[in-house]
N, C-alpha and C. Protein backbone atom coordinates (compact mmCIF):
# COMPACT_ATOMS: atom_id res chain seq x y z
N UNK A 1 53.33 -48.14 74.66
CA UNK A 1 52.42 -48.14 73.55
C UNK A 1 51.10 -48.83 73.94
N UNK A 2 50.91 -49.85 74.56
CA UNK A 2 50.36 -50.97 75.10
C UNK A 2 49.31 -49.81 76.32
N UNK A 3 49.60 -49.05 77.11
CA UNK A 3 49.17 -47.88 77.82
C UNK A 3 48.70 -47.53 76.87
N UNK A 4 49.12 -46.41 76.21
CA UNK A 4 48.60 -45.48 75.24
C UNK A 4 47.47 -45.94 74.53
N UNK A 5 47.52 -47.21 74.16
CA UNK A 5 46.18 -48.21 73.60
C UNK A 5 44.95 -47.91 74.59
N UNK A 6 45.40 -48.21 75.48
CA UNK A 6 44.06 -48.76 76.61
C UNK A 6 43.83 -47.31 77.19
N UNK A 7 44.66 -46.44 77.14
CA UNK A 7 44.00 -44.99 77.36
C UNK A 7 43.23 -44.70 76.30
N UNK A 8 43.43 -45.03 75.32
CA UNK A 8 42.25 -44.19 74.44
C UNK A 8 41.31 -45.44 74.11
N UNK A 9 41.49 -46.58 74.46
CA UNK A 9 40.19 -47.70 74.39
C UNK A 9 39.18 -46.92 75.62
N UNK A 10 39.82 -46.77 76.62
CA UNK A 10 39.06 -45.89 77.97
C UNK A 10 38.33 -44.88 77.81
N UNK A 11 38.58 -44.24 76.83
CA UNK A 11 38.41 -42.93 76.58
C UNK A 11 37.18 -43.16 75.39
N UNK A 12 37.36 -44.00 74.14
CA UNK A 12 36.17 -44.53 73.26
C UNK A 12 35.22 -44.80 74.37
N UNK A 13 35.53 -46.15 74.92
CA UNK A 13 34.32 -46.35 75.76
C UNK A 13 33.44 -45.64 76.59
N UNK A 14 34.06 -44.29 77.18
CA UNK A 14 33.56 -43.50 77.84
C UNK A 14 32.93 -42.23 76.90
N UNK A 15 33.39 -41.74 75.82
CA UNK A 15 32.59 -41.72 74.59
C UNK A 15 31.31 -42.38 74.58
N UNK A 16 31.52 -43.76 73.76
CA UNK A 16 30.16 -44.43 73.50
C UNK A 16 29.42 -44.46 74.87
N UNK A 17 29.72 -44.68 75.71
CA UNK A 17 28.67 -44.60 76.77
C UNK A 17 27.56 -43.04 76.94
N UNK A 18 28.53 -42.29 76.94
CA UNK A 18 28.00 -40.63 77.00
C UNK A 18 27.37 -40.70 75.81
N UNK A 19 27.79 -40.80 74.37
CA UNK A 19 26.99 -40.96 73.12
C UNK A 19 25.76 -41.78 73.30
N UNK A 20 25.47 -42.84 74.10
CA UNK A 20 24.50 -43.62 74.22
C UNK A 20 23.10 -42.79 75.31
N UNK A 21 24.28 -42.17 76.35
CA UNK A 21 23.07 -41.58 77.35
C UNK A 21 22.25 -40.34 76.36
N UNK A 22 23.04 -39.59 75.12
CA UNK A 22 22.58 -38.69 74.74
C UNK A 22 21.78 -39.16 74.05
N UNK A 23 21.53 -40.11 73.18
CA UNK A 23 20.22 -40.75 72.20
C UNK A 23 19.39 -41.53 73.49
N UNK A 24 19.67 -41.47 74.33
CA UNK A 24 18.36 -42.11 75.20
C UNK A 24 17.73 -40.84 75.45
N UNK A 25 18.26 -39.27 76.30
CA UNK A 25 17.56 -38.32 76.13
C UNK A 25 17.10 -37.69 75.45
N UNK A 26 17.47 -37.68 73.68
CA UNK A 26 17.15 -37.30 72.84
C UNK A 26 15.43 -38.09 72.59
N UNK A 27 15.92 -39.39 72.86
CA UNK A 27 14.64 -40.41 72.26
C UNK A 27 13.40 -39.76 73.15
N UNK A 28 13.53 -39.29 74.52
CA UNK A 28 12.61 -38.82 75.70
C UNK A 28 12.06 -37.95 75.62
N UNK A 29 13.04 -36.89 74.86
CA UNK A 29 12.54 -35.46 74.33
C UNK A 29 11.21 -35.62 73.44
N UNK A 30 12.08 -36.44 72.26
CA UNK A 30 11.01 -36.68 71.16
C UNK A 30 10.02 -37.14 71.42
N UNK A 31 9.93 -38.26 72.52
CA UNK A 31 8.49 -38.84 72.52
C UNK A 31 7.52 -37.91 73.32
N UNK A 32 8.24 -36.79 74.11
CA UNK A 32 7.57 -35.62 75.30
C UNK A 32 6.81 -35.01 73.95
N UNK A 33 8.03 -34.70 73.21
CA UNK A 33 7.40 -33.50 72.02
C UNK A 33 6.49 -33.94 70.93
N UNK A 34 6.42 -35.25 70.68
CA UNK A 34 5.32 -35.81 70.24
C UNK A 34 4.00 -35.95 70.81
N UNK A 35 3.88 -36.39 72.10
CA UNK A 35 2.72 -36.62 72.99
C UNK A 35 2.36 -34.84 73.10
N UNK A 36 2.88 -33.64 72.77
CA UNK A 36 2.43 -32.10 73.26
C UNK A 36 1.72 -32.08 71.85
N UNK A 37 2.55 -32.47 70.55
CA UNK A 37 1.53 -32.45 69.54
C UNK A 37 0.61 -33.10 68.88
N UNK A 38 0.40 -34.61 69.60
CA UNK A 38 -0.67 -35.24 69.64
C UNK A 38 -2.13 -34.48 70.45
N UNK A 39 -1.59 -33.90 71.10
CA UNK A 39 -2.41 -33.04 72.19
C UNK A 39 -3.12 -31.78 71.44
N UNK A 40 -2.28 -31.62 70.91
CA UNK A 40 -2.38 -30.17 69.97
C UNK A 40 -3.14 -30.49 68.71
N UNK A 41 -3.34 -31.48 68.18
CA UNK A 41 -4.01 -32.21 66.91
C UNK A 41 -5.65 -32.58 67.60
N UNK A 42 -5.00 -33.02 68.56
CA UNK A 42 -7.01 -33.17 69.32
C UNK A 42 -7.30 -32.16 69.26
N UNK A 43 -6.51 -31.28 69.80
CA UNK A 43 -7.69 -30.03 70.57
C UNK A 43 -7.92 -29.02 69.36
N UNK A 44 -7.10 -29.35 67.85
CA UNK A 44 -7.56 -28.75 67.08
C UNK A 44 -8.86 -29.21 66.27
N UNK A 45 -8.72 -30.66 66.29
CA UNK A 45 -10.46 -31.75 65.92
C UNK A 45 -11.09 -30.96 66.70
N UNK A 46 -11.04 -30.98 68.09
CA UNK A 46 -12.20 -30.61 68.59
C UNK A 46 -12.67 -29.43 68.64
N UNK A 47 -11.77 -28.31 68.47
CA UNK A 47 -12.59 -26.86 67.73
C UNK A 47 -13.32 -27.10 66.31
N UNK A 48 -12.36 -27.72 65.58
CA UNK A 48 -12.91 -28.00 64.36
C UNK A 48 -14.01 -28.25 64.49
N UNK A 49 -14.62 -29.33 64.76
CA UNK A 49 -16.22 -30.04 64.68
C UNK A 49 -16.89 -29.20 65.68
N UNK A 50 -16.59 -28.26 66.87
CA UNK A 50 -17.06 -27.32 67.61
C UNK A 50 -17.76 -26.30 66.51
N UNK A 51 -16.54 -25.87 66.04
CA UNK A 51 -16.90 -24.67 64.66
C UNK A 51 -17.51 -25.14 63.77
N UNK A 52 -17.71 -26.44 63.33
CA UNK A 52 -18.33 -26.97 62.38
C UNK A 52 -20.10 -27.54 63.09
N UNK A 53 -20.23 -27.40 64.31
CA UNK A 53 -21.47 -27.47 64.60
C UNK A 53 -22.07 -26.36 64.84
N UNK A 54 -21.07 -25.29 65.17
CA UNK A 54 -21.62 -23.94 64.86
C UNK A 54 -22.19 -23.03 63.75
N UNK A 55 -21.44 -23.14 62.42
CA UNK A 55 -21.51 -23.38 61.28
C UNK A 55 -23.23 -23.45 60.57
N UNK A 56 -23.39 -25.25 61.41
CA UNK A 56 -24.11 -26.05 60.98
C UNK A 56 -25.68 -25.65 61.74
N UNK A 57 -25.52 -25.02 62.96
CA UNK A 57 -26.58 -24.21 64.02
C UNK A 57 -26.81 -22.76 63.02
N UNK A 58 -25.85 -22.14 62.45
CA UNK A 58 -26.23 -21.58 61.79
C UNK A 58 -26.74 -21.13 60.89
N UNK A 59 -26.65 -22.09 60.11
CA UNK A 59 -27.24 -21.92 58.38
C UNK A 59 -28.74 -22.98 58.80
N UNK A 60 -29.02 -23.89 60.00
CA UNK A 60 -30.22 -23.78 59.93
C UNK A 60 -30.93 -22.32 60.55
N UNK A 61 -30.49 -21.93 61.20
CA UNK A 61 -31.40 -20.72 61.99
C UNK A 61 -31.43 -20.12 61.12
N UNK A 62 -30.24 -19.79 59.90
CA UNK A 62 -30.50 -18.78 58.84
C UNK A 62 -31.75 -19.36 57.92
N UNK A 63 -32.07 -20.11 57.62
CA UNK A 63 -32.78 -21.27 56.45
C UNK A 63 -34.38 -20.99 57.75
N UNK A 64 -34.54 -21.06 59.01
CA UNK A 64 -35.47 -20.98 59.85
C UNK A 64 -36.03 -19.36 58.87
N UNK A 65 -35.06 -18.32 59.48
CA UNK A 65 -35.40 -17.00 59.46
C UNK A 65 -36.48 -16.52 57.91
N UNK A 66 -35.36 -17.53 56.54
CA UNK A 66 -35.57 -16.83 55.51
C UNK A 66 -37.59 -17.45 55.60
N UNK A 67 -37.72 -18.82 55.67
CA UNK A 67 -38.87 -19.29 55.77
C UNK A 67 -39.86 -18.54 56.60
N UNK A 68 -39.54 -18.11 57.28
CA UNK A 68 -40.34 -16.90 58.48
C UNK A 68 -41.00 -15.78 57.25
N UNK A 69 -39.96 -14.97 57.16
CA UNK A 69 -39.59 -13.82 56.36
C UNK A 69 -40.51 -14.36 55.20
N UNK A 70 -40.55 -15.02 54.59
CA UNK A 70 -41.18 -15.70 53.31
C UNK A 70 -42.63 -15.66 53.58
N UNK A 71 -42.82 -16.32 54.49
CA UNK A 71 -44.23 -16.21 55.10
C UNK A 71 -44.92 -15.18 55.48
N UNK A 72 -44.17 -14.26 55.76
CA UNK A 72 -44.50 -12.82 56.56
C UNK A 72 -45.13 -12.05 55.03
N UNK A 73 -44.30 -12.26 54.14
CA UNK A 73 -44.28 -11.90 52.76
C UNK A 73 -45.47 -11.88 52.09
N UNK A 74 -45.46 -13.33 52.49
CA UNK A 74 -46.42 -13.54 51.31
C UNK A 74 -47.97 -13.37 52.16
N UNK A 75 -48.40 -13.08 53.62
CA UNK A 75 -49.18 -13.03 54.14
C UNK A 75 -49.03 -11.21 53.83
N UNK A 76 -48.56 -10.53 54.15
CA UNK A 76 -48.76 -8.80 53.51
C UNK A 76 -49.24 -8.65 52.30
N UNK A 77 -48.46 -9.60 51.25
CA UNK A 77 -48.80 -9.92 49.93
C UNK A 77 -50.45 -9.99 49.55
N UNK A 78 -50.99 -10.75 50.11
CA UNK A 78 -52.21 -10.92 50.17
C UNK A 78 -53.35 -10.27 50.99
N UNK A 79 -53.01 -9.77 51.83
CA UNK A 79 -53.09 -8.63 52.79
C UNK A 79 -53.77 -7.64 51.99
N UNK A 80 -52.60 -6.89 51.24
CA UNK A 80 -52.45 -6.09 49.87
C UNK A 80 -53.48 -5.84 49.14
N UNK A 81 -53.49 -7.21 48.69
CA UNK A 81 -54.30 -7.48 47.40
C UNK A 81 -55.65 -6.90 47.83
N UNK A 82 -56.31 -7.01 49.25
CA UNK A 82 -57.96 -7.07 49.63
C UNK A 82 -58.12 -5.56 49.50
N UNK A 83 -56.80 -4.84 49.45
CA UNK A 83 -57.38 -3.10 50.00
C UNK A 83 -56.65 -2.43 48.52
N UNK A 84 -56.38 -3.12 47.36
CA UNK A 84 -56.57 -2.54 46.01
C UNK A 84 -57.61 -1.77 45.76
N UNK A 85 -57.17 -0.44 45.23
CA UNK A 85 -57.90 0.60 44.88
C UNK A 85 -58.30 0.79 43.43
């Protein structure tokens, strides 16, 4: 009986040990697979504010154009006016 004890005390322990190596690789995984989506969170900021300076290049060049266009306008406009019939 005294055997039979210490075979399966042998056998727990060799359990918890294997149970222990598996939450140490588990813990390794997780911190791998954390550091890929820390990675993945930057590089989405940095399109973000990429696209957002693009955005921002844009609606001035658009705001450039309309002021152009405005001017062009209002110089035909007056243009106009001198050769009224």
């Amino acid at each position: 009986m005294i055997s039979a004890l210490k075979l399966k005390v042998c056998k727990a322990n060799k359990a918890m040990k294997y149970a222990g190596n598996v939450v140490v690789e588990g813990s390794n995984a997780l911190k791998e697979t954390l550091g890929a989506f820390m990675k993945i969170a930057d590089s989405v900021e940095g399109f973000t504010k990429n696209a957002m300076d693009v955005a921002s290049a844009s609606l001035d060049q658009i705001s450039k154009v309309i002021v152009n266009v405005s001017t062009i306008a209002e110089s035909i406009s007056r243009e106009m006016t001198q050769f009224k019939v």
